[in-house]
Every structure is written in structure tokens, then in C-alpha cells.
C-alpha atoms as a PDB file:
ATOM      1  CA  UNK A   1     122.152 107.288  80.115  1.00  0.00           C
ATOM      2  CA  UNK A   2     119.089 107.996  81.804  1.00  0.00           C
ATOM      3  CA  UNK A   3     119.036 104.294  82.987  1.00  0.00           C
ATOM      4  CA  UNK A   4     122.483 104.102  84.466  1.00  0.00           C
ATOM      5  CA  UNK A   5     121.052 107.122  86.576  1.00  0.00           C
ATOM      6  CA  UNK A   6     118.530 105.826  87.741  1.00  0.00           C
ATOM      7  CA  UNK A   7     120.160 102.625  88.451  1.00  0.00           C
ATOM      8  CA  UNK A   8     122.951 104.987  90.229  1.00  0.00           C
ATOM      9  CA  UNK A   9     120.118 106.468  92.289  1.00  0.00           C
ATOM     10  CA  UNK A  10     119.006 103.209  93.003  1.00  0.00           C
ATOM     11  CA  UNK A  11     122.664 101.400  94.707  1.00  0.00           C
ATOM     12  CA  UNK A  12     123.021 104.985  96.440  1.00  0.00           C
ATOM     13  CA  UNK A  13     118.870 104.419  98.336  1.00  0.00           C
ATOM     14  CA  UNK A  14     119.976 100.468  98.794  1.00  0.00           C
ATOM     15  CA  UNK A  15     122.974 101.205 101.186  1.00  0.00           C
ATOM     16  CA  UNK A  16     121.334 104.036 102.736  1.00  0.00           C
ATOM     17  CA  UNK A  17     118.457 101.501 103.971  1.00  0.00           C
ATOM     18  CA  UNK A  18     121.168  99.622 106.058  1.00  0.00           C
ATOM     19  CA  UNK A  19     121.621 102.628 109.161  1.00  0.00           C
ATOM     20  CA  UNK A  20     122.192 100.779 111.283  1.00  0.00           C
ATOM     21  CA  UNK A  21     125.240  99.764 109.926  1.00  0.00           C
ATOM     22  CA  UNK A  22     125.849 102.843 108.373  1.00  0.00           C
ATOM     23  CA  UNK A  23     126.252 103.795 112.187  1.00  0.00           C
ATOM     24  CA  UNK A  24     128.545 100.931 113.407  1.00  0.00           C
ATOM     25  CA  UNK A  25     130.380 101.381 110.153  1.00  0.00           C
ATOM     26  CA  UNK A  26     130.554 105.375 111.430  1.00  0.00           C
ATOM     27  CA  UNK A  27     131.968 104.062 114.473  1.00  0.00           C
ATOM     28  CA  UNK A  28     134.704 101.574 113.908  1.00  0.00           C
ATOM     29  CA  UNK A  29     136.243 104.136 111.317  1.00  0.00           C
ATOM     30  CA  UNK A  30     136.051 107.004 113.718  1.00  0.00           C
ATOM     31  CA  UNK A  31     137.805 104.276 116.486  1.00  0.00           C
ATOM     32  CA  UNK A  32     140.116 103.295 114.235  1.00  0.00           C
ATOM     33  CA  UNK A  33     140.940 106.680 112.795  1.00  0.00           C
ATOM     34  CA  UNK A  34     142.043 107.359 116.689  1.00  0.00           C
ATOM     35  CA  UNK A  35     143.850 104.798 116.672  1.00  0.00           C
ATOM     36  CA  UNK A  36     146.460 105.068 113.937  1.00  0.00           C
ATOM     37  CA  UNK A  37     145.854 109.160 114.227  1.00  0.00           C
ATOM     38  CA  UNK A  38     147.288 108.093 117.423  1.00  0.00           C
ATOM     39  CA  UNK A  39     150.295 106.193 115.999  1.00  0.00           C
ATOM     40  CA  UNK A  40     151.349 108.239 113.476  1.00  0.00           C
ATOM     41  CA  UNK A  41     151.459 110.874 115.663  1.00  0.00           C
ATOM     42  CA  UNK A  42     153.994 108.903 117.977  1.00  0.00           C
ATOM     43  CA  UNK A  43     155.780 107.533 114.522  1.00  0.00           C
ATOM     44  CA  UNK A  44     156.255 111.160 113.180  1.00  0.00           C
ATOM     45  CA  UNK A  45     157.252 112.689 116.984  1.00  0.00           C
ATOM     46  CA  UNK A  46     160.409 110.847 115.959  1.00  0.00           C
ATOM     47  CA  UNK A  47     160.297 110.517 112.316  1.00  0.00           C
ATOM     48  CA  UNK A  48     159.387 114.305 111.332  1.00  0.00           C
ATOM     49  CA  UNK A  49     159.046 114.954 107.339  1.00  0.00           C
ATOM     50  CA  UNK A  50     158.363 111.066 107.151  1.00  0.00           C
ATOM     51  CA  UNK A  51     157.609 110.779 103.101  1.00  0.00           C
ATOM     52  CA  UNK A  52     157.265 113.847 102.867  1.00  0.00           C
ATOM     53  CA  UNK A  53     154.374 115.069 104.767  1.00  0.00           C
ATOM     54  CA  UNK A  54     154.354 117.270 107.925  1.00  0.00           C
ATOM     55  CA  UNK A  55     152.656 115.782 111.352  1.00  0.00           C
ATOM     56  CA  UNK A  56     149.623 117.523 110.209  1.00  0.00           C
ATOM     57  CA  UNK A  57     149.516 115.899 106.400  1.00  0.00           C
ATOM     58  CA  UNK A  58     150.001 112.780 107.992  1.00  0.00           C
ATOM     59  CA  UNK A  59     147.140 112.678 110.482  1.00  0.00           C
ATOM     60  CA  UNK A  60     145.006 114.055 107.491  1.00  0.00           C
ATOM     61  CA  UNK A  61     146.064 111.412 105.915  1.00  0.00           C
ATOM     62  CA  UNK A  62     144.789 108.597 108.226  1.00  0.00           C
ATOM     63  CA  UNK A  63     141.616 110.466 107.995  1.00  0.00           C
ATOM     64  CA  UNK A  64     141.265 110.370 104.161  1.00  0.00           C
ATOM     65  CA  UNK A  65     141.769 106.745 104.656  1.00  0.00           C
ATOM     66  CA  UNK A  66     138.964 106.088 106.697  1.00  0.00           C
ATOM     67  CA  UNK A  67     136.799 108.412 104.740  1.00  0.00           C
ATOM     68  CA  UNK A  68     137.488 106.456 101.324  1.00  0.00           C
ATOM     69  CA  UNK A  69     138.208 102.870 103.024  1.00  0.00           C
ATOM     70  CA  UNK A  70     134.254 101.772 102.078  1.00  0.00           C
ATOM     71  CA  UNK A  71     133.905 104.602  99.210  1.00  0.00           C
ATOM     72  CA  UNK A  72     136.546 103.054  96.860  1.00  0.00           C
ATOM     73  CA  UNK A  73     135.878  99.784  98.471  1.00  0.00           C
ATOM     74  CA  UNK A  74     139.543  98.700  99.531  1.00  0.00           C
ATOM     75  CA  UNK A  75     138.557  95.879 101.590  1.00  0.00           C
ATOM     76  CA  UNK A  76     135.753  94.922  98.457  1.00  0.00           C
ATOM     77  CA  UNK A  77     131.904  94.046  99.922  1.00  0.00           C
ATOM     78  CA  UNK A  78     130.914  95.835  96.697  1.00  0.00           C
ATOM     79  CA  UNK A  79     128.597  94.689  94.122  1.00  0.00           C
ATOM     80  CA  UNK A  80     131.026  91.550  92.973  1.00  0.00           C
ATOM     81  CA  UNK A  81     129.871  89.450  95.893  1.00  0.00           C
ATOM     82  CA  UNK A  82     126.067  90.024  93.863  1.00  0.00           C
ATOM     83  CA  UNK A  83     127.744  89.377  90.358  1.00  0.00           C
ATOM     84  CA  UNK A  84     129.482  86.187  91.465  1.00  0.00           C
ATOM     85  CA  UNK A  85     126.318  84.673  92.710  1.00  0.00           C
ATOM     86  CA  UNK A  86     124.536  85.729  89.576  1.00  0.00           C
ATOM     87  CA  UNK A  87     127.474  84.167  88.309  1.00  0.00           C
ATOM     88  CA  UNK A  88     127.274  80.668  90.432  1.00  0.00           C
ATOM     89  CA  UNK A  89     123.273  80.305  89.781  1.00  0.00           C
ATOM     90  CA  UNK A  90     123.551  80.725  86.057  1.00  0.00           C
ATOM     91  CA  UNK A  91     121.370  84.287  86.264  1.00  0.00           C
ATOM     92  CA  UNK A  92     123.887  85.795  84.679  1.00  0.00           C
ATOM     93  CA  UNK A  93     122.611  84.548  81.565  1.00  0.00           C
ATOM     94  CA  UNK A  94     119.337  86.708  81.844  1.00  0.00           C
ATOM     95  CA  UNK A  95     121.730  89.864  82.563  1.00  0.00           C
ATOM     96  CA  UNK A  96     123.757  88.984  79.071  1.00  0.00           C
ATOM     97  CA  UNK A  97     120.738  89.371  77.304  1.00  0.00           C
ATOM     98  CA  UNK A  98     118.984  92.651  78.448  1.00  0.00           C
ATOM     99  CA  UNK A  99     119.412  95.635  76.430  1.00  0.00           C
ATOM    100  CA  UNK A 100     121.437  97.349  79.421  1.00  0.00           C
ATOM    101  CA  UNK A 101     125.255  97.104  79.274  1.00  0.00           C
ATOM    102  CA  UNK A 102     126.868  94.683  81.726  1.00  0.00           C
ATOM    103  CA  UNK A 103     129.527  96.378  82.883  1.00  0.00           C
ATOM    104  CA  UNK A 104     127.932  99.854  82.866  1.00  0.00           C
ATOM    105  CA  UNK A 105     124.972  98.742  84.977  1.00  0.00           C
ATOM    106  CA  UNK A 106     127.290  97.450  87.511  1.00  0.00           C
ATOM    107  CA  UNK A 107     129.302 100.546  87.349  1.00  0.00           C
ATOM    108  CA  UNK A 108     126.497 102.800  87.886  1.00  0.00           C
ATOM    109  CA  UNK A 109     125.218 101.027  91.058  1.00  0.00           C
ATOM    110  CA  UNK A 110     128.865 101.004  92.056  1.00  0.00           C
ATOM    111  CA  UNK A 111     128.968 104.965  91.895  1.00  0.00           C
ATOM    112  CA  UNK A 112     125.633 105.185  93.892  1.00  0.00           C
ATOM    113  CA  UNK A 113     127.420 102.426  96.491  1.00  0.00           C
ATOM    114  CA  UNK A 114     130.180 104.932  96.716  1.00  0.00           C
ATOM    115  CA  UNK A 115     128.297 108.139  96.660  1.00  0.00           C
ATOM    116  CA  UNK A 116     126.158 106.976  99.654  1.00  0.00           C
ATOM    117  CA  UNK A 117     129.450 105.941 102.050  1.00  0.00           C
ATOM    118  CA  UNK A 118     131.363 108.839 100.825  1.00  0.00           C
ATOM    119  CA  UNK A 119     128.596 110.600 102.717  1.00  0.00           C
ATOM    120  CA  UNK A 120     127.464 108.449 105.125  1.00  0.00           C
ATOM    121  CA  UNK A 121     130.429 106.696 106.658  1.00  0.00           C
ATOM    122  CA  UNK A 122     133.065 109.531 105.335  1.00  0.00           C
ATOM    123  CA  UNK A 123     131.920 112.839 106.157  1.00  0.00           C
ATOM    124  CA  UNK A 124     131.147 112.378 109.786  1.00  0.00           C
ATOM    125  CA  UNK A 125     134.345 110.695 110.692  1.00  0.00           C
ATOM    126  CA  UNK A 126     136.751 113.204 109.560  1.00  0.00           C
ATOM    127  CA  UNK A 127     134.575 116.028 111.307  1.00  0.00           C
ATOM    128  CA  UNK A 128     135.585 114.242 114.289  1.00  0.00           C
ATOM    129  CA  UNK A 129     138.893 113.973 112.869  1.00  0.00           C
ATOM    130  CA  UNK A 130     138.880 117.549 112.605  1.00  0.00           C
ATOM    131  CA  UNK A 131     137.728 118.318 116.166  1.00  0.00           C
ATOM    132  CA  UNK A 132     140.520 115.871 117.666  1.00  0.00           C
ATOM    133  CA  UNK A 133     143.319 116.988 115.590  1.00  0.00           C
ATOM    134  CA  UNK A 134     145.171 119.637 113.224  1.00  0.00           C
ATOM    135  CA  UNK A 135     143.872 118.339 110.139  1.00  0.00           C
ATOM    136  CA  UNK A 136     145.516 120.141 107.027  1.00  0.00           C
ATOM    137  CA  UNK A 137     142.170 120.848 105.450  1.00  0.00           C
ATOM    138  CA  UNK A 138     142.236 123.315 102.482  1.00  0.00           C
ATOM    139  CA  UNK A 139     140.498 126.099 102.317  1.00  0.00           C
ATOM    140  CA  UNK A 140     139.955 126.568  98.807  1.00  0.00           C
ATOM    141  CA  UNK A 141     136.883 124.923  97.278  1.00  0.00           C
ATOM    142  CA  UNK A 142     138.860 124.263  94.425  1.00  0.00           C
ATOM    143  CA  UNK A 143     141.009 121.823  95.676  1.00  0.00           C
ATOM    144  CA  UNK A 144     137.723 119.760  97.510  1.00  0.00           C
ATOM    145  CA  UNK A 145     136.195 120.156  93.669  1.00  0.00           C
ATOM    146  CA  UNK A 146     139.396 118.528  92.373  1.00  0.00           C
ATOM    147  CA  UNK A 147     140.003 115.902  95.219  1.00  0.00           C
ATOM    148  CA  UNK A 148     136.323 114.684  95.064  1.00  0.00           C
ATOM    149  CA  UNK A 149     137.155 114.276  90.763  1.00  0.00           C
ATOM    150  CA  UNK A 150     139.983 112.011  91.950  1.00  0.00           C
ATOM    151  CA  UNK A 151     138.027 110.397  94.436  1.00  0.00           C
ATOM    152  CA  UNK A 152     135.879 109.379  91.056  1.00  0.00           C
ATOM    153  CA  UNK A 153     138.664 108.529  89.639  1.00  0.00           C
ATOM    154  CA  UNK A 154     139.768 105.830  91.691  1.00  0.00           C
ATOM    155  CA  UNK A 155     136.215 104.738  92.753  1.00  0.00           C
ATOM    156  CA  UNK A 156     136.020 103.995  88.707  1.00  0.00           C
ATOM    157  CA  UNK A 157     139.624 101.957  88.824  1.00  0.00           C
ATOM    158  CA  UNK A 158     138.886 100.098  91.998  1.00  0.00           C
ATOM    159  CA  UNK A 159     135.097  98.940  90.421  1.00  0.00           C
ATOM    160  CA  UNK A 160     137.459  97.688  87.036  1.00  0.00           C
ATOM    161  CA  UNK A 161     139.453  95.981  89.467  1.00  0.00           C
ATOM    162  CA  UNK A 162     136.490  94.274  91.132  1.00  0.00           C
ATOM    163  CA  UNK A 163     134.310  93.438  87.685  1.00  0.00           C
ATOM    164  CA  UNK A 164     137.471  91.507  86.301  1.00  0.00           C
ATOM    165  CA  UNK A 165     137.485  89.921  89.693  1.00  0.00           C
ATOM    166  CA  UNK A 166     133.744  89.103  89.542  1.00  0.00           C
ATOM    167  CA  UNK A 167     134.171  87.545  86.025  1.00  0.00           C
ATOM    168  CA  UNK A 168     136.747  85.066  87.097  1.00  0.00           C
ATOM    169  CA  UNK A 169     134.094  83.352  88.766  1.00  0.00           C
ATOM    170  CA  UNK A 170     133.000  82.452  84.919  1.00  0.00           C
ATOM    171  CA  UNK A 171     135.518  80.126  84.957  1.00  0.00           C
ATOM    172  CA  UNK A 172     136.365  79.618  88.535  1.00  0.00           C
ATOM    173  CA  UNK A 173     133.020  79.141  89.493  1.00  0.00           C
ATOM    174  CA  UNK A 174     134.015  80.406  93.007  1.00  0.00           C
ATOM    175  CA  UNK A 175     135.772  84.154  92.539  1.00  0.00           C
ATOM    176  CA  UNK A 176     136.081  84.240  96.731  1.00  0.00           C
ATOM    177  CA  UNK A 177     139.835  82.978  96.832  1.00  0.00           C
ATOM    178  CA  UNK A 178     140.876  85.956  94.447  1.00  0.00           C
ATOM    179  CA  UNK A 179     138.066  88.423  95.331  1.00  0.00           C
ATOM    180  CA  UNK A 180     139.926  88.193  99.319  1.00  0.00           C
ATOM    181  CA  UNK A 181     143.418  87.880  97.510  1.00  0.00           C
ATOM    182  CA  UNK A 182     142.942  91.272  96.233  1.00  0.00           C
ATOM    183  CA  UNK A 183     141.411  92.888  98.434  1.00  0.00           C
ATOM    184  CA  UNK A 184     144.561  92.631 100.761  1.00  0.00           C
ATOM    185  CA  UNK A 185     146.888  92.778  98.159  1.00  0.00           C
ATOM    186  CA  UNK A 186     144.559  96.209  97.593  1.00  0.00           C
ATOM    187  CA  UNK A 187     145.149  97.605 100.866  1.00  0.00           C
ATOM    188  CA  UNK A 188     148.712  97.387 100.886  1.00  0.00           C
ATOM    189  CA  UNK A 189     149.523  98.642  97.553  1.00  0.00           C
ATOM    190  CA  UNK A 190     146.547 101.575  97.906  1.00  0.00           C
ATOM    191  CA  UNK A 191     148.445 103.682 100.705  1.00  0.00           C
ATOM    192  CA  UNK A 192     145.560 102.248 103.447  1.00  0.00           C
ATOM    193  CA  UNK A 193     148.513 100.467 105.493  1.00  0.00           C
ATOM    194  CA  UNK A 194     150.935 103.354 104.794  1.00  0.00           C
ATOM    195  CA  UNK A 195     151.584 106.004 103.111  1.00  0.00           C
ATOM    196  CA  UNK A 196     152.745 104.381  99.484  1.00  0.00           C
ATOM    197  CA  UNK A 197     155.886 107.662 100.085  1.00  0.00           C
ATOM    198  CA  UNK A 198     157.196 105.608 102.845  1.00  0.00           C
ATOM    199  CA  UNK A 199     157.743 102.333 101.118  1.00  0.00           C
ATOM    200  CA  UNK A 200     161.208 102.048 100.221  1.00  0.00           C
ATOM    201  CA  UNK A 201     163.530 101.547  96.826  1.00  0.00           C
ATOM    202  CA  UNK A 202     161.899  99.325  94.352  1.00  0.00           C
ATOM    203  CA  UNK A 203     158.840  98.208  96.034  1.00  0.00           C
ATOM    204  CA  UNK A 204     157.886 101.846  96.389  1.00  0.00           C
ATOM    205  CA  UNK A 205     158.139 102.293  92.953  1.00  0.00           C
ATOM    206  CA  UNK A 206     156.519  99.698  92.228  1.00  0.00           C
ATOM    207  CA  UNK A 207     153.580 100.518  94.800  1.00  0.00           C
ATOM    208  CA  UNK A 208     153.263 103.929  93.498  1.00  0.00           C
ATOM    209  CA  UNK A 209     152.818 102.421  89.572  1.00  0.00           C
ATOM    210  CA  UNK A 210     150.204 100.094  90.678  1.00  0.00           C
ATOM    211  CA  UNK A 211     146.241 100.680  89.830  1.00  0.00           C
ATOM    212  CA  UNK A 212     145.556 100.325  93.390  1.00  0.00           C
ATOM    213  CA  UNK A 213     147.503 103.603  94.509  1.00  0.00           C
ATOM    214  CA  UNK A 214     144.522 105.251  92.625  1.00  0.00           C
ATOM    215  CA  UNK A 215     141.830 104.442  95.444  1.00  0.00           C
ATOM    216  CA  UNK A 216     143.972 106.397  98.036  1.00  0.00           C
ATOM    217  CA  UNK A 217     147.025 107.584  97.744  1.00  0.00           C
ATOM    218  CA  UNK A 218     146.473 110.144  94.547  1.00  0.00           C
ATOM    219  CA  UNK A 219     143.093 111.085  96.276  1.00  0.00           C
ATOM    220  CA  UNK A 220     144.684 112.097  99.317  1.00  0.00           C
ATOM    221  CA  UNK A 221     147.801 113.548  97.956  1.00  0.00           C
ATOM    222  CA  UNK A 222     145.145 115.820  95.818  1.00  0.00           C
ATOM    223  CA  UNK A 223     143.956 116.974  98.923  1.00  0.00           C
ATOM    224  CA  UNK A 224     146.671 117.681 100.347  1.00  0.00           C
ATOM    225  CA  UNK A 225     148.491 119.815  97.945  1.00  0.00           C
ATOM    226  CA  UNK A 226     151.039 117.313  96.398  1.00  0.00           C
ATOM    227  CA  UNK A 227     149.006 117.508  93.125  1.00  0.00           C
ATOM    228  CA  UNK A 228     149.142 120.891  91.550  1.00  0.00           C
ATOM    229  CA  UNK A 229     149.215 122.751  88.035  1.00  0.00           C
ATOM    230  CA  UNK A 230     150.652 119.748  85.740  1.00  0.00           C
ATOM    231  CA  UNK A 231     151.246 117.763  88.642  1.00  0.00           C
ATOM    232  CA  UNK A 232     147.488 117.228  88.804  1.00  0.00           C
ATOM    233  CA  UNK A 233     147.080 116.553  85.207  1.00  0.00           C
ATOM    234  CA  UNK A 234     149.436 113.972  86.005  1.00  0.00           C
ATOM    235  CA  UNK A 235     147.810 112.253  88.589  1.00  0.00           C
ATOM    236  CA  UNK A 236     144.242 112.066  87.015  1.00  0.00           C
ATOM    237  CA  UNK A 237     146.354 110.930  83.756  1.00  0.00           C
ATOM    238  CA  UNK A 238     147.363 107.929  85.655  1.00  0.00           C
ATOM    239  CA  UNK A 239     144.062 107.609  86.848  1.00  0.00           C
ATOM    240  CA  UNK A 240     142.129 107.823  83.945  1.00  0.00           C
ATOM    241  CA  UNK A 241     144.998 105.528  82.154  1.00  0.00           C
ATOM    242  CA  UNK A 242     144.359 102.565  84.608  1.00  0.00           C
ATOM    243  CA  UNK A 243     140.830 102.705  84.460  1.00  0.00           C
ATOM    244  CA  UNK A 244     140.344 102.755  80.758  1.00  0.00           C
ATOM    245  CA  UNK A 245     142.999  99.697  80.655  1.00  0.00           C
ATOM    246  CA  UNK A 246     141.133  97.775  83.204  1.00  0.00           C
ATOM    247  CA  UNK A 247     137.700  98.598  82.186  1.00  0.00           C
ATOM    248  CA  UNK A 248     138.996  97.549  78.445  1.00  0.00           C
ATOM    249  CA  UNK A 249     140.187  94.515  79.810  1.00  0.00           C
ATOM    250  CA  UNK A 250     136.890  93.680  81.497  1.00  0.00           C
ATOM    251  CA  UNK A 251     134.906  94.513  78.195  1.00  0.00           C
ATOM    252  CA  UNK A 252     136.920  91.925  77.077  1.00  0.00           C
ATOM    253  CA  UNK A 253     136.587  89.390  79.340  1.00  0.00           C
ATOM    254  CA  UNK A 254     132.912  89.684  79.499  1.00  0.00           C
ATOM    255  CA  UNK A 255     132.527  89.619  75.531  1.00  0.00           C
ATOM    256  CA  UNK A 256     134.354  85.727  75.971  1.00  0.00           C
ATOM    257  CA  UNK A 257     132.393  85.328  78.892  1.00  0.00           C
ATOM    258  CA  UNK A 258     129.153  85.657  76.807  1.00  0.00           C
ATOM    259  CA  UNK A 259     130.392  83.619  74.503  1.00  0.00           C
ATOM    260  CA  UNK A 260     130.993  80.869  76.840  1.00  0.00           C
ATOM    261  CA  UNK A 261     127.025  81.535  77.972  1.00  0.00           C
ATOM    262  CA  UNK A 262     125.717  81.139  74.434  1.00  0.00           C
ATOM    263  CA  UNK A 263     128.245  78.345  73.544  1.00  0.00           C
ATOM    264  CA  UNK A 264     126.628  76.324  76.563  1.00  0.00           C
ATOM    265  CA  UNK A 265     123.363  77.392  76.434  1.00  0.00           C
ATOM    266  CA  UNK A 266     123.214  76.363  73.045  1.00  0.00           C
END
């Protein structure tokens, strides 16, 4: 374990090298977060109780989004672009055979990657958030203990997500087409577009059973009171439920994906 720390430590002091796009990243969320703050304001002027949430929830919400947009890595830019290369050059080989696991060591410097832009690009823009608007913040630290376990949560499911993406590549030799595939299919179904509550009949249902909805919209819900008592049992359940499927899916496409390595390389 004391390796995956240390290669946690390690993804969370690599992204915190880049500041000066740390800062433009800072910025374009903060713009953007004006923006649609902006627009759902105007949207829920005439649409009040719109899925459910109160003009206040609402702007929150936008807010959330911006603050997990890089930490659960909706839009990818992750550590699959570094896998697939690995991948494309055949390096991949040399990973297969060290005594580190695979998929944990990518999952650990995933977690630092997330760590460092929950912090560093989340933090500051929904302060700013907070001084604009009537954000419906909690005061209870219990509820920030239990939103930032979600935000784990879905940080784990969206890195699942990403490592099966990565390990097409085995066989695609180019994972780009999917990795951008899902990464838009990922922001629709994950709440960043809108609120997964406002999509209607079956394609809500549908949104809201999806892995993706992890990475935002049970985060944010969490934090805004929607997840209580059972309720939030619940919502890590489904959590927790996607990413052991995924991540058991991954194990198993990396154990044929080794045995396509040795196959070859013998």
C-alpha cells in the first residue's frame, strides 16, 4: 500500500507543477460558472422548483460542476492519454511485468490527479461562486465529510471508466475515437449539461442508472441535501456498485490483455 501512496503523492506534485494552467484552468471555470450561474438563474426565474431544486440548489449546482468538471475528469485528459501511448509504443509490456498492480498504480496517480484539482481548480471557483451568489452551502461538516466520500466515489467510477477505455487501445491500437466518444457521451449522462432531474420520461431514467451520474450528479445531490439517512446509503450503494463492476471488468480486460503481450512477445 505504501507504494500506491507514494505513487498518489506523486500524480497529486505532477499537476501541481503545471500553475500556470492551474490558473487559466481557475479562470475559464470561474467564467464559465458565471455564465450558466447566469442562465439558470434566467431558466429558473420562469421555471421555479425545476427538478426539484430551489433557485439557490440550482446555482449551487452549476458550481459543483465546475468544481468536479477536472476532479472526476468528465471531459477525460487523465492518465489514459499516458496509458494509450504506453500502449501504442509497446511499453506497456515493461508495466505488465513489474511487481506493482496495473490498474492500482494507475488508480493511485488518478486519486493524486484528482486530489490536486479538487483543490486547485475547485476550491477557489466556488468561493467566488459564493461571493456572487446564494449558494446553498451546508453548514454542517458532516455533510462536506460525506459529499467529499462521494466525490471519491465517483472519482473511482469515472477512472474504471477511463482504464477500460485506455485498454481498448490493446486492440484498437488508437483508443482516441472512443476515449472523445465518451467523454461527451460522459458529460451528458453525468448531470454537467443539466441537471440528470430535468431529463424527461425514459431517458431520465435511464440517465440517472448510468455509471456516469456518479461523477456529478450523486456528488452534488449529497451536498445538497437530497441524500440523507438511507437515502445516502443508497447513493454510495450505487456508487460503490458501478465501480466494483467496472473496475472488475477492467481486471478482466487487462488479464487478456497480458495475455495478448506474452502470446506476442513470445
Amino acid at each position: 500500500m505504501r507504494v500506491y501512496a507514494v505513487v498518489a503523492a506523486g500524480g497529486f506534485r505532477r499537476y501541481a507543477t503545471y500553475r500556470v494552467a492551474t490558473a487559466a484552468g481557475v479562470f475559464t471555470n470561474t467564467v464559465f460558472g458565471f455564465i450558466v450561474a447566469y442562465t439558470y438563474t434566467a431558466l429558473w426565474d420562469e421555471r421555479p422548483q425545476l427538478g426539484g431544486y430551489d433557485l439557490s440548489q440550482a446555482v449551487t449546482y452549476v458550481w459543483i460542476g465546475q468544481a468536479l468538471l477536472m476532479t472526476t475528469a468528465m471531459m477525460g485528459g487523465g492518465f489514459e492519454n499516458d496509458l494509450m501511448e504506453r500502449i501504442r509504443t509497446g511499453d506497456i509490456a515493461i508495466d505488465l511485468y513489474r511487481p506493482a498492480d496495473l490498474q492500482f498504480f494507475w488508480l493511485a496517480s488518478d486519486v493524486g490527479r484528482a486530489a490536486f484539482h479538487l483543490l486547485g481548480r475547485g476550491v477557489v471557483p466556488m468561493a467566488l461562486g459564493a461571493l456572487a451568489f446564494d449558494l446553498a452551502l451546508p453548514a454542517d461538516p458532516l455533510v462536506w465529510v460525506a459529499f467529499l466520500f462521494a466525490v471519491l466515489c465517483g472519482v473511482v467510477v469515472s477512472f474504471a471508466i477511463r482504464f477500460l477505455v485506455a485498454l481498448s487501445a490493446f486492440w484498437l491500437l488508437d483508443g482516441a475515437g472512443v476515449a472523445q466518444i465518451t467523454w461527451l457521451v460522459g458529460l451528458f449522462f453525468s448531470g454537467m449539461v443539466l441537471p440528470l432531474t430535468l431529463f424527461p420520461g425514459a431517458l431520465g431514467a435511464l440517465a440517472q442508472v448510468l455509471p456516469w451520474s456518479a461523477l456529478l450528479q450523486i456528488p452534488a445531490d449529497v451536498l445538497l441535501g437530497e441524500h440523507t439517512g438511507w437515502g445516502l446509503v443508497h447513493a454510495y450503494g450505487f456508487q460503490l456498485g458501478w465501480a466494483a463492476v467496472l473496475l472488475t471488468a477492467g481486471r478482466l480486460l487487462q488479464s487478456a490483455a497480458t495475455r495478448r503481450v506474452v502470446v506476442q512477445g513470445g
